[in-house]
N, C-alpha and C. Protein backbone atom coordinates (compact mmCIF):
# COMPACT_ATOMS: atom_id res chain seq x y z
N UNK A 1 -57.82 171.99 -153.72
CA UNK A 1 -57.05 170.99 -152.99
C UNK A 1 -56.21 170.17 -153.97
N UNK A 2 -55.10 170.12 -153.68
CA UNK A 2 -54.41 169.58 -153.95
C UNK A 2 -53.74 167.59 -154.26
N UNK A 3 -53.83 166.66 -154.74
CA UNK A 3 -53.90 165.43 -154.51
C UNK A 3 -53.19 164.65 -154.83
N UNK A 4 -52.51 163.63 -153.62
CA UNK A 4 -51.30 163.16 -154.26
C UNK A 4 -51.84 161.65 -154.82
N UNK A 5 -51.22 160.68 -155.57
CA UNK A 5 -51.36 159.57 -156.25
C UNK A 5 -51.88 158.84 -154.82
N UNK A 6 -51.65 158.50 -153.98
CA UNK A 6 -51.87 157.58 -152.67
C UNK A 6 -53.34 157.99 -152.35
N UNK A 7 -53.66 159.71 -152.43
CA UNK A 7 -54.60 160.00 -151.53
C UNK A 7 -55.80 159.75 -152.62
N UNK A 8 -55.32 159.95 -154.42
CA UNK A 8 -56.77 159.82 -154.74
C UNK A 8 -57.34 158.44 -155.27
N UNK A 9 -56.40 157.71 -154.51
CA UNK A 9 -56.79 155.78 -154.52
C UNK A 9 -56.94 155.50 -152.97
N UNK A 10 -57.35 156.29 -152.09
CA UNK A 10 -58.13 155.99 -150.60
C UNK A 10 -59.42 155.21 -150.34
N UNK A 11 -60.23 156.04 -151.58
CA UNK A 11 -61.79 155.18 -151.23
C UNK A 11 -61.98 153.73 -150.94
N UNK A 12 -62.90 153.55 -150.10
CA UNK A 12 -62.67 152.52 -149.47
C UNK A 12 -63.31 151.23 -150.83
N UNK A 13 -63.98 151.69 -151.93
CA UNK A 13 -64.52 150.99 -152.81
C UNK A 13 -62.77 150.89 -153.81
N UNK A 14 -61.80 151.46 -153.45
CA UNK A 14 -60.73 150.70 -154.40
C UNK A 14 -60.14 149.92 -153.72
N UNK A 15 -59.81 148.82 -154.53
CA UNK A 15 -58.96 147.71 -153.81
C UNK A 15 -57.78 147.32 -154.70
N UNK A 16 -56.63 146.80 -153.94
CA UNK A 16 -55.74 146.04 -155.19
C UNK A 16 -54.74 147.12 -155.38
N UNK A 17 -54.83 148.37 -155.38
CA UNK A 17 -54.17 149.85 -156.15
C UNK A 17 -52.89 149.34 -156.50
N UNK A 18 -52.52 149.13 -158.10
CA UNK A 18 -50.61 148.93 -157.84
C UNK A 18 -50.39 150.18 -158.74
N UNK A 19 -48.82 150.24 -158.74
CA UNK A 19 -48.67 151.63 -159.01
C UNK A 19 -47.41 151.13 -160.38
N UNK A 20 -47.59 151.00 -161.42
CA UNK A 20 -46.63 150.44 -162.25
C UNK A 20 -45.25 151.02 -162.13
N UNK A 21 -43.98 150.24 -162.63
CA UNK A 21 -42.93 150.38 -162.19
C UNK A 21 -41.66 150.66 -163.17
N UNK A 22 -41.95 149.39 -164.12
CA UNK A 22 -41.61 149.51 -164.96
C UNK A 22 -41.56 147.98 -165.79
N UNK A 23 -40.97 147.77 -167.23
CA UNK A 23 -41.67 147.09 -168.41
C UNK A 23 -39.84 146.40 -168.87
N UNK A 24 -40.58 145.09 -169.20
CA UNK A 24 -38.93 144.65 -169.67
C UNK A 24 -39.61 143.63 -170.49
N UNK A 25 -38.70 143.73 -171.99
CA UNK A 25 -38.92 142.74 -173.15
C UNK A 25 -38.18 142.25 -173.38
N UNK A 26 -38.50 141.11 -173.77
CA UNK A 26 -37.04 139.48 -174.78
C UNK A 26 -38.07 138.47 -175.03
N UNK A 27 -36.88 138.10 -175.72
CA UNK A 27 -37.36 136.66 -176.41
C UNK A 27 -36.75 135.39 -175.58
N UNK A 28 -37.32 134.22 -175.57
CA UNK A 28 -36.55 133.22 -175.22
C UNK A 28 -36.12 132.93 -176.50
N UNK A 29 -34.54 132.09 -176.53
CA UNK A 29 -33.95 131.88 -177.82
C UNK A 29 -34.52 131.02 -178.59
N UNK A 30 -34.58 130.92 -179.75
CA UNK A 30 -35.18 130.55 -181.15
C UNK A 30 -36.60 130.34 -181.09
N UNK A 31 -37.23 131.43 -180.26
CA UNK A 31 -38.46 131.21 -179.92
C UNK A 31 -38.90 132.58 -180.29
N UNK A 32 -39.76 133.19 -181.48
CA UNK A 32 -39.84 134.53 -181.98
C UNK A 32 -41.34 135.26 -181.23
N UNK A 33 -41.29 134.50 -180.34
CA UNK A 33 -42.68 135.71 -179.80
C UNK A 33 -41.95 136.54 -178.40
N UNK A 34 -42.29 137.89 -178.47
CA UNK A 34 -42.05 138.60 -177.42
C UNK A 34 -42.29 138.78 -175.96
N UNK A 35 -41.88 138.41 -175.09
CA UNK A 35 -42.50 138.23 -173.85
C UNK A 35 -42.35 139.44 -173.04
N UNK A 36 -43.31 140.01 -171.98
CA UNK A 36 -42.79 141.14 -171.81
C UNK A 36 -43.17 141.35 -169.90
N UNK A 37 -42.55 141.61 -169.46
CA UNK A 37 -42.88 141.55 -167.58
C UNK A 37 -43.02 143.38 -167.18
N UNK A 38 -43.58 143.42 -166.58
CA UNK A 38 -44.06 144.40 -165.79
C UNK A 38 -44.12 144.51 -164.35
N UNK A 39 -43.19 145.04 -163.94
CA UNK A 39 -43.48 145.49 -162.24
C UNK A 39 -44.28 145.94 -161.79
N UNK A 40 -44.66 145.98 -160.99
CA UNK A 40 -45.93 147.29 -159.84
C UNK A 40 -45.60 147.11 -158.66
N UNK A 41 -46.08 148.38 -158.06
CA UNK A 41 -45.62 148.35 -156.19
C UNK A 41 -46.89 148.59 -156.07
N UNK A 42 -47.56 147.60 -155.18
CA UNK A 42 -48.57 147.61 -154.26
C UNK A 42 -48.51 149.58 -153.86
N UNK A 43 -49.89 150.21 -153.85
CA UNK A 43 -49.72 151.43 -153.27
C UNK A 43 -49.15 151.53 -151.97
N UNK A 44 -49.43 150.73 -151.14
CA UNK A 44 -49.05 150.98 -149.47
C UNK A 44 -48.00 150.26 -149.26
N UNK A 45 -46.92 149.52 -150.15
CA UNK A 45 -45.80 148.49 -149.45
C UNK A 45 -44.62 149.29 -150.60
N UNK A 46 -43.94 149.01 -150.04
CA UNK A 46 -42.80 149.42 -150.74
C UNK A 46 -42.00 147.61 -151.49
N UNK A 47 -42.44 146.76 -151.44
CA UNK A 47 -42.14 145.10 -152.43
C UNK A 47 -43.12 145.27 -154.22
N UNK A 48 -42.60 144.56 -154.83
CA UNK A 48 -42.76 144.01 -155.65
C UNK A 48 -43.62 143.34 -156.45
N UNK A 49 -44.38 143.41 -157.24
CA UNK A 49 -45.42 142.01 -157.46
C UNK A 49 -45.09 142.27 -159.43
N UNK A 50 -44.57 140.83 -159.81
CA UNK A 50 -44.31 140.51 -161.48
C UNK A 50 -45.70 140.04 -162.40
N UNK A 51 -45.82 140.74 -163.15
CA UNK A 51 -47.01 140.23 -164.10
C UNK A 51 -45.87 139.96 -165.43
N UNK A 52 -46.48 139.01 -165.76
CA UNK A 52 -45.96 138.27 -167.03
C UNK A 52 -46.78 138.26 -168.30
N UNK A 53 -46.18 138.46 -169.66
CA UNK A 53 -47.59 138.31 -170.67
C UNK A 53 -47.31 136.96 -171.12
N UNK A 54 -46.56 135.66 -170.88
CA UNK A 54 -46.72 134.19 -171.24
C UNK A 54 -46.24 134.16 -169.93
N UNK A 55 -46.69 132.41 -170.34
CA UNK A 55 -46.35 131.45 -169.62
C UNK A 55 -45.59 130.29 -170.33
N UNK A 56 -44.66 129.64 -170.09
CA UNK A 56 -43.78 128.55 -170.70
C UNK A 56 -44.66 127.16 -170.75
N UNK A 57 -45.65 126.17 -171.32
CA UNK A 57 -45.93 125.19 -170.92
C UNK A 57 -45.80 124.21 -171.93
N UNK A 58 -44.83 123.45 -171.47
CA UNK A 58 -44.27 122.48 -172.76
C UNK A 58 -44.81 120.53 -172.00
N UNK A 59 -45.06 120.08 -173.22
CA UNK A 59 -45.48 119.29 -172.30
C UNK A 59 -44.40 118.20 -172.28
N UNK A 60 -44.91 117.52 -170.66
CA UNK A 60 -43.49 116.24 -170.05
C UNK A 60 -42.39 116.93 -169.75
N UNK A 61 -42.40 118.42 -169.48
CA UNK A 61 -41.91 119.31 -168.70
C UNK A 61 -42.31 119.60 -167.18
N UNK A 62 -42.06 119.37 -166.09
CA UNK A 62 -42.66 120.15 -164.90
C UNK A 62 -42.07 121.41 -164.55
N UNK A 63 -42.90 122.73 -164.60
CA UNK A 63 -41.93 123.82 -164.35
C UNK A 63 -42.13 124.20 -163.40
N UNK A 64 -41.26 125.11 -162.67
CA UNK A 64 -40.84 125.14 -161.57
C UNK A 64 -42.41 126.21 -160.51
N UNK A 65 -42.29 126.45 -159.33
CA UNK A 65 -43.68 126.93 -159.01
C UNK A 65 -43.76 128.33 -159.53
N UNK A 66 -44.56 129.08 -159.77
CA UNK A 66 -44.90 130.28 -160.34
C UNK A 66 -44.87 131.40 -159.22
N UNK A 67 -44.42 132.71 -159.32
CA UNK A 67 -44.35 133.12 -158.48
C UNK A 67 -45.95 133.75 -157.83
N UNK A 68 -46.60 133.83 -159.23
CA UNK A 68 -48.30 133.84 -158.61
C UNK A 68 -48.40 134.96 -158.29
N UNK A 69 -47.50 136.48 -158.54
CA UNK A 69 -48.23 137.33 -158.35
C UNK A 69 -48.12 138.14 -156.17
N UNK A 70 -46.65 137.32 -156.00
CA UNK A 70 -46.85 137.41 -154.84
C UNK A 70 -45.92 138.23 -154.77
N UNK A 71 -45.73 139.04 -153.65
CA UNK A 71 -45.05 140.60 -153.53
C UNK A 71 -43.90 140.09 -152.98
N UNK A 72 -42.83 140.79 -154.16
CA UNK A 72 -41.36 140.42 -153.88
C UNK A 72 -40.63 141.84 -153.66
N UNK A 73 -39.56 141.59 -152.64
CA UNK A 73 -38.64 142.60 -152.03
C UNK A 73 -38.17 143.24 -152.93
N UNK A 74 -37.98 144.63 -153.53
CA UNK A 74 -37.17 144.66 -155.10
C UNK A 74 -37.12 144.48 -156.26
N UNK A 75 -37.00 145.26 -157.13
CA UNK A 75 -37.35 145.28 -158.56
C UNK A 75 -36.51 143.96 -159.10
N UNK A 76 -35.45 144.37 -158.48
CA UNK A 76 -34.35 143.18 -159.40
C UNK A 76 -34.90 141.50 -158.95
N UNK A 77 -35.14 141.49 -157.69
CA UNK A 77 -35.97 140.12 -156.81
C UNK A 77 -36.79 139.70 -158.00
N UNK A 78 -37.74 140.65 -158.00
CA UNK A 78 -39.42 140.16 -158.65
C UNK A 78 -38.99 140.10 -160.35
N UNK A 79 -38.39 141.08 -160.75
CA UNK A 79 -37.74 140.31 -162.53
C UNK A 79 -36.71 138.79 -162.26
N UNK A 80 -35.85 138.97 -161.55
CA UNK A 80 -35.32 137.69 -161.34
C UNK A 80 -35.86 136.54 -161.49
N UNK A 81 -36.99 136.44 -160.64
CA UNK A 81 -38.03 135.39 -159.98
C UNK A 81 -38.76 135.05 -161.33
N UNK A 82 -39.18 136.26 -161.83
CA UNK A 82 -40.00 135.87 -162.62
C UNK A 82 -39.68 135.01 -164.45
N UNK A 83 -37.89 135.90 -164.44
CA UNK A 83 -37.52 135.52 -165.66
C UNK A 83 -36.56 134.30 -165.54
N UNK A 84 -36.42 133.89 -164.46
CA UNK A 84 -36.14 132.37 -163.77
C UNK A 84 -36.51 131.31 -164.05
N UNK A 85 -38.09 131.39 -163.60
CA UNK A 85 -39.09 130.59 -163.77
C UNK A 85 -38.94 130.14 -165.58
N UNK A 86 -38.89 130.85 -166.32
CA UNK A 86 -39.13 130.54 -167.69
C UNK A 86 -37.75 130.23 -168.29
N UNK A 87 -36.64 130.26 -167.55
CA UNK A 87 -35.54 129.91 -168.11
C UNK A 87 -35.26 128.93 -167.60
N UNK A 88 -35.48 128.07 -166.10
CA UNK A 88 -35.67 127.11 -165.62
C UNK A 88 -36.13 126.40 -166.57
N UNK A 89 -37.76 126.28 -167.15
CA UNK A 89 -38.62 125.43 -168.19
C UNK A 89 -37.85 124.94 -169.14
N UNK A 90 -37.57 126.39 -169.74
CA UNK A 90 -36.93 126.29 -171.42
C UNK A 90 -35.94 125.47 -171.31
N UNK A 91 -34.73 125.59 -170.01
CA UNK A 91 -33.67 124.80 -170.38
C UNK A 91 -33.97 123.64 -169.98
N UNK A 92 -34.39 122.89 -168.97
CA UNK A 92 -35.57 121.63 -168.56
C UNK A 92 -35.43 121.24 -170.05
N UNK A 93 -36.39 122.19 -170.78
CA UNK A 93 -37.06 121.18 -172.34
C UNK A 93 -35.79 120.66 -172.93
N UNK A 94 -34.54 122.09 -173.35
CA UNK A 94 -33.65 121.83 -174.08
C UNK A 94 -33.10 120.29 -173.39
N UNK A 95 -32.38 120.21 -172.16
CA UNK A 95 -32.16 119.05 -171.56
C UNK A 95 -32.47 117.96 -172.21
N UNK A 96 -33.71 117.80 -172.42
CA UNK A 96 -34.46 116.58 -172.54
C UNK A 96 -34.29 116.40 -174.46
N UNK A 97 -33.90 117.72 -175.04
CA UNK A 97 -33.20 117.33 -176.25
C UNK A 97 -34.43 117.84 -177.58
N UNK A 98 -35.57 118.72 -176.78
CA UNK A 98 -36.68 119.43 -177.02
C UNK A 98 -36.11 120.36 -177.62
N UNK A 99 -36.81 120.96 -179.07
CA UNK A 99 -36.48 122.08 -179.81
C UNK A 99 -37.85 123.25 -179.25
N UNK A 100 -37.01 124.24 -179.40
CA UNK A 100 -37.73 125.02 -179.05
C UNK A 100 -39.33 125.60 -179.75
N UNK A 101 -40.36 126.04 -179.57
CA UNK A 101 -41.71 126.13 -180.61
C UNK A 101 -42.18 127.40 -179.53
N UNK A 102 -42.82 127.67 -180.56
CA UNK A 102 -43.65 129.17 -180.55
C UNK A 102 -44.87 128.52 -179.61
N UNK A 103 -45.02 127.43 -179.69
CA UNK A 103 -46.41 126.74 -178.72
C UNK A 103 -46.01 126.60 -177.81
N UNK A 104 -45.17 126.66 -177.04
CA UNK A 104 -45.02 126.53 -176.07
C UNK A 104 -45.04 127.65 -174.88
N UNK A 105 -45.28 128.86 -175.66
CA UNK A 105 -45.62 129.95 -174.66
C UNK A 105 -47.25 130.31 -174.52
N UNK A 106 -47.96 130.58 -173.66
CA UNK A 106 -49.27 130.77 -173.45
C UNK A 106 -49.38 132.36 -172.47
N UNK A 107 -49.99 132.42 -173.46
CA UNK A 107 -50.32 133.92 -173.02
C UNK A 107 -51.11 133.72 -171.44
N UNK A 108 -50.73 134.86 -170.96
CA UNK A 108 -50.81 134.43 -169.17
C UNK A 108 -52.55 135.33 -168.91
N UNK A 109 -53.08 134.89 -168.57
CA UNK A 109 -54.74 135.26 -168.47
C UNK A 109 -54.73 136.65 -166.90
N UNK A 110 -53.26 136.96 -166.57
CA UNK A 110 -52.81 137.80 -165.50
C UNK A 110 -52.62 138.97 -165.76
N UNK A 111 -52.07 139.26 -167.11
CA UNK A 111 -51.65 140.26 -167.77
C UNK A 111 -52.31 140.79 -169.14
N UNK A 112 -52.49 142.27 -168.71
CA UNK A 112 -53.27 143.25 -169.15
C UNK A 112 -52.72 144.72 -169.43
């Protein structure tokens, strides 16, 4: 018998199944650590869900809400959303006249 990717993640003991999508790397500017996002499609939906390997948290910054992992329409949607969020922050800090630091990214406890 033959088995396609859908049928041999059926059992009722798997949960969660995403199906990776694809991988995108950068830097925020003058900031030398690599950040890197990852897509996945839920097995059964055809949307989106962004995993991130940081998080931006600078402090006397409020950044904007996180997308948390929630299933977005489209590849381009869910990178958007996600590389938004951290360009929102960063420029927030710059605003305020904040140099940029390597501490200020935190590795995201989501991504694996």
């Amino acid at each position: 018998m033959s088995w396609s990717k859908e049928e041999a993640l059926t059992d009722p003991a798997v949960r969660e199944a995403l199906i990776f999508v694809s991988e995108f790397r950068f830097h925020l500017k003058d900031i030398p650590t690599e950040i890197t996002i990852r897509l996945y499609r839920p097995l059964h939906s055809g949307r989106m869900v962004a995993r991130r390997s940081h998080d931006l948290l600078i402090p006397n910054v409020t950044a904007p809400p996180a997308p948390d992992g929630e299933e977005i329409d489209g590849e381009g949607a869910a990178l958007h959303l996600s590389i938004n969020e951290l360009v929102q922050t960063y420029n927030a800090a710059r605003g305020q006249g904040l140099t940029p630091d390597g501490s200020w990214l935190k590795p995201s406890d989501q991504f694996c």
